[in-house]
Protein backbone atom coordinates (compact mmCIF):
# COMPACT_ATOMS: atom_id res chain seq x y z
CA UNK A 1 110.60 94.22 54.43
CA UNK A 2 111.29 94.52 58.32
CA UNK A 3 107.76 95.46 59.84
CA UNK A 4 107.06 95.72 63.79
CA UNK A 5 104.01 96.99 64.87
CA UNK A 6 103.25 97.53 68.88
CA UNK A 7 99.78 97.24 70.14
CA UNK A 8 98.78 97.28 74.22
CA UNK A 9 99.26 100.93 74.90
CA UNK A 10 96.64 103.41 76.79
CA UNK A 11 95.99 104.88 80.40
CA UNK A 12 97.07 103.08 83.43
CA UNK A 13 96.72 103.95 87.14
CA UNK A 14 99.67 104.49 89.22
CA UNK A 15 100.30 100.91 90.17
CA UNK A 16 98.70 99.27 87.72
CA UNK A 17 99.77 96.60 84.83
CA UNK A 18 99.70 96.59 81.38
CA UNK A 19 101.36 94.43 78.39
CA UNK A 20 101.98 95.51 75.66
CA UNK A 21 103.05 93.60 72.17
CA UNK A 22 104.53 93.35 69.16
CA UNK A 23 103.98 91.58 66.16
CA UNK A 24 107.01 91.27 63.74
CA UNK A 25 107.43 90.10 60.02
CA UNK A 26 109.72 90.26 56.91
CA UNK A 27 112.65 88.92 58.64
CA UNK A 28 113.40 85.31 60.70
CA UNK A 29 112.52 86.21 64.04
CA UNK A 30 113.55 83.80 65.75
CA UNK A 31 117.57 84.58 64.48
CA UNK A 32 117.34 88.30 66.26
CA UNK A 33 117.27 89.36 69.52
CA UNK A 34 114.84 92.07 70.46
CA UNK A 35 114.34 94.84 72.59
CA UNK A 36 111.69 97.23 73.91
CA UNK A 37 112.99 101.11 74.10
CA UNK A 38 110.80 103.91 75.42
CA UNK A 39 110.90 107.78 74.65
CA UNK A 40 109.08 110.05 77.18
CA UNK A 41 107.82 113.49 77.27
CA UNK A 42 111.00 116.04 76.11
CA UNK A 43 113.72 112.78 76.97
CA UNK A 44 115.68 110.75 74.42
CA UNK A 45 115.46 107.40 74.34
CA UNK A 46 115.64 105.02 76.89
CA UNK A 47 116.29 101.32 76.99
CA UNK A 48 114.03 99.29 78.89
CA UNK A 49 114.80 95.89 78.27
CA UNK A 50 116.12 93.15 75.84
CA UNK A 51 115.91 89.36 74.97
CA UNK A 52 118.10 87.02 73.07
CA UNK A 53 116.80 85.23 69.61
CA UNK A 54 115.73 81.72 71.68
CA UNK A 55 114.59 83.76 74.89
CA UNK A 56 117.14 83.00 76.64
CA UNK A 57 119.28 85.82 78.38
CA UNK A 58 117.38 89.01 78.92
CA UNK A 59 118.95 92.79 80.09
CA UNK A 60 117.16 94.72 81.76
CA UNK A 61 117.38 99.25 82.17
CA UNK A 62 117.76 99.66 86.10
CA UNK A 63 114.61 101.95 86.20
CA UNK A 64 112.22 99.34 85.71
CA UNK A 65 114.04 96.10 86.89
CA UNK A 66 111.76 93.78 88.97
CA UNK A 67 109.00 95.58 87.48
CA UNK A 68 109.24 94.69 83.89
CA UNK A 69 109.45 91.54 82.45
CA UNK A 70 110.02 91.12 78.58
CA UNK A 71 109.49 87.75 76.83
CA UNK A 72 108.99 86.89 72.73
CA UNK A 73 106.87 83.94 71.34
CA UNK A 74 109.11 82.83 68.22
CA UNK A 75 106.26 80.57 67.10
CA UNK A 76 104.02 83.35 67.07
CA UNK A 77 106.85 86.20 66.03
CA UNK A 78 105.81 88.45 68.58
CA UNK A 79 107.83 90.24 71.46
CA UNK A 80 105.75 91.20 74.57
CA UNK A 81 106.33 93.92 77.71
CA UNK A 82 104.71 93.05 80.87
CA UNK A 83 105.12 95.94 82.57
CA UNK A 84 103.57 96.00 86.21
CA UNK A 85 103.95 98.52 89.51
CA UNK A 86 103.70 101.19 87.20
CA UNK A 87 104.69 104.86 87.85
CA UNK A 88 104.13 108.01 86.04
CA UNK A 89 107.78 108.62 85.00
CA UNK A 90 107.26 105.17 82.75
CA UNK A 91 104.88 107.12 80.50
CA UNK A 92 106.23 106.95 77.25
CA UNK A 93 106.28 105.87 73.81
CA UNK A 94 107.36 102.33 73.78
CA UNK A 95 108.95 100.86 70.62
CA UNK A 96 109.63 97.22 70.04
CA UNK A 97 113.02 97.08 68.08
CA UNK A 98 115.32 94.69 66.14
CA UNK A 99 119.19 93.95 66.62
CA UNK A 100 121.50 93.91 63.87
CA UNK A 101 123.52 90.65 65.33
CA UNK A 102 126.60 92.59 66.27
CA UNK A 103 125.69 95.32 68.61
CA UNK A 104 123.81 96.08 72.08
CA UNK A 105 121.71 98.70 73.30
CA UNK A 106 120.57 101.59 71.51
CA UNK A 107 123.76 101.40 69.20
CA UNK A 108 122.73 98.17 67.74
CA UNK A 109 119.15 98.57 67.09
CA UNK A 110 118.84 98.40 63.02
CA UNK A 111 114.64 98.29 62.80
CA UNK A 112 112.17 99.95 65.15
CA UNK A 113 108.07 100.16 64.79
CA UNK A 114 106.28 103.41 65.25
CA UNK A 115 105.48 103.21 69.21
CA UNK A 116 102.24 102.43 71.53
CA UNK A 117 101.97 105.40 73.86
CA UNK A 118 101.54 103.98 77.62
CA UNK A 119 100.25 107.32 80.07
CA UNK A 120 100.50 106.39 83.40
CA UNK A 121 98.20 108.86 85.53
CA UNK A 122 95.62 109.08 88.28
């Protein structure tokens, strides 16, 4: 069974850095790419960025390029977010999700975990 579970989230300053991960089981890992989504307060979801199976090739959402930087340990099966120069819009519920091999984006996201809320306030 597909499991992803993020971890990292809480209260950041304007400014400030966070990163957040995700630890993933029940499927080979390394074979998918991966992707971090975020939902904030009354918006639908929003991608943030993505990375191939082998780390290699990554896409980022324009609203947090150059700020964000998303990378995946396969040896460890876990997908991180560094996420610096943070700004209150980024607070959200960030979700770690899994691609289904055939589609991009939102449209081919096939597993998601249940979110680490990151609040980005003074």
């Amino acid at each position: 069974q597909v499991q992803l579970v993020e971890s990292g989230g809480g209260l950041v300053q304007p400014g400030g850095s966070l990163k957040l991960s995700c630890a993933a089981s029940g499927f080979t890992f390394s074979s998918y790419a991966m992707s971090w989504v975020r939902q904030g307060p009354g918006k639908g979801l929003e991608w943030v960025s993505g990375i191939t199976g082998i780390g290699i090739g990554t896409t980022d959402g324009d609203s947090v390029a150059g700020r964000f930087t998303i990378s995946r340990d396969n040896a460890k099966n876990t997908l991180y977010l560094q996420m610096t120069s943070l700004k209150p819009e980024d607070t959200a519920v960030y979700y770690c999700a899994k691609f289904d091999g055939e589609h991009w984006y939102l449209r081919g996201m096939d597993s998601w975990g249940e979110g680490t809320l990151v609040t980005v306030s003074s």
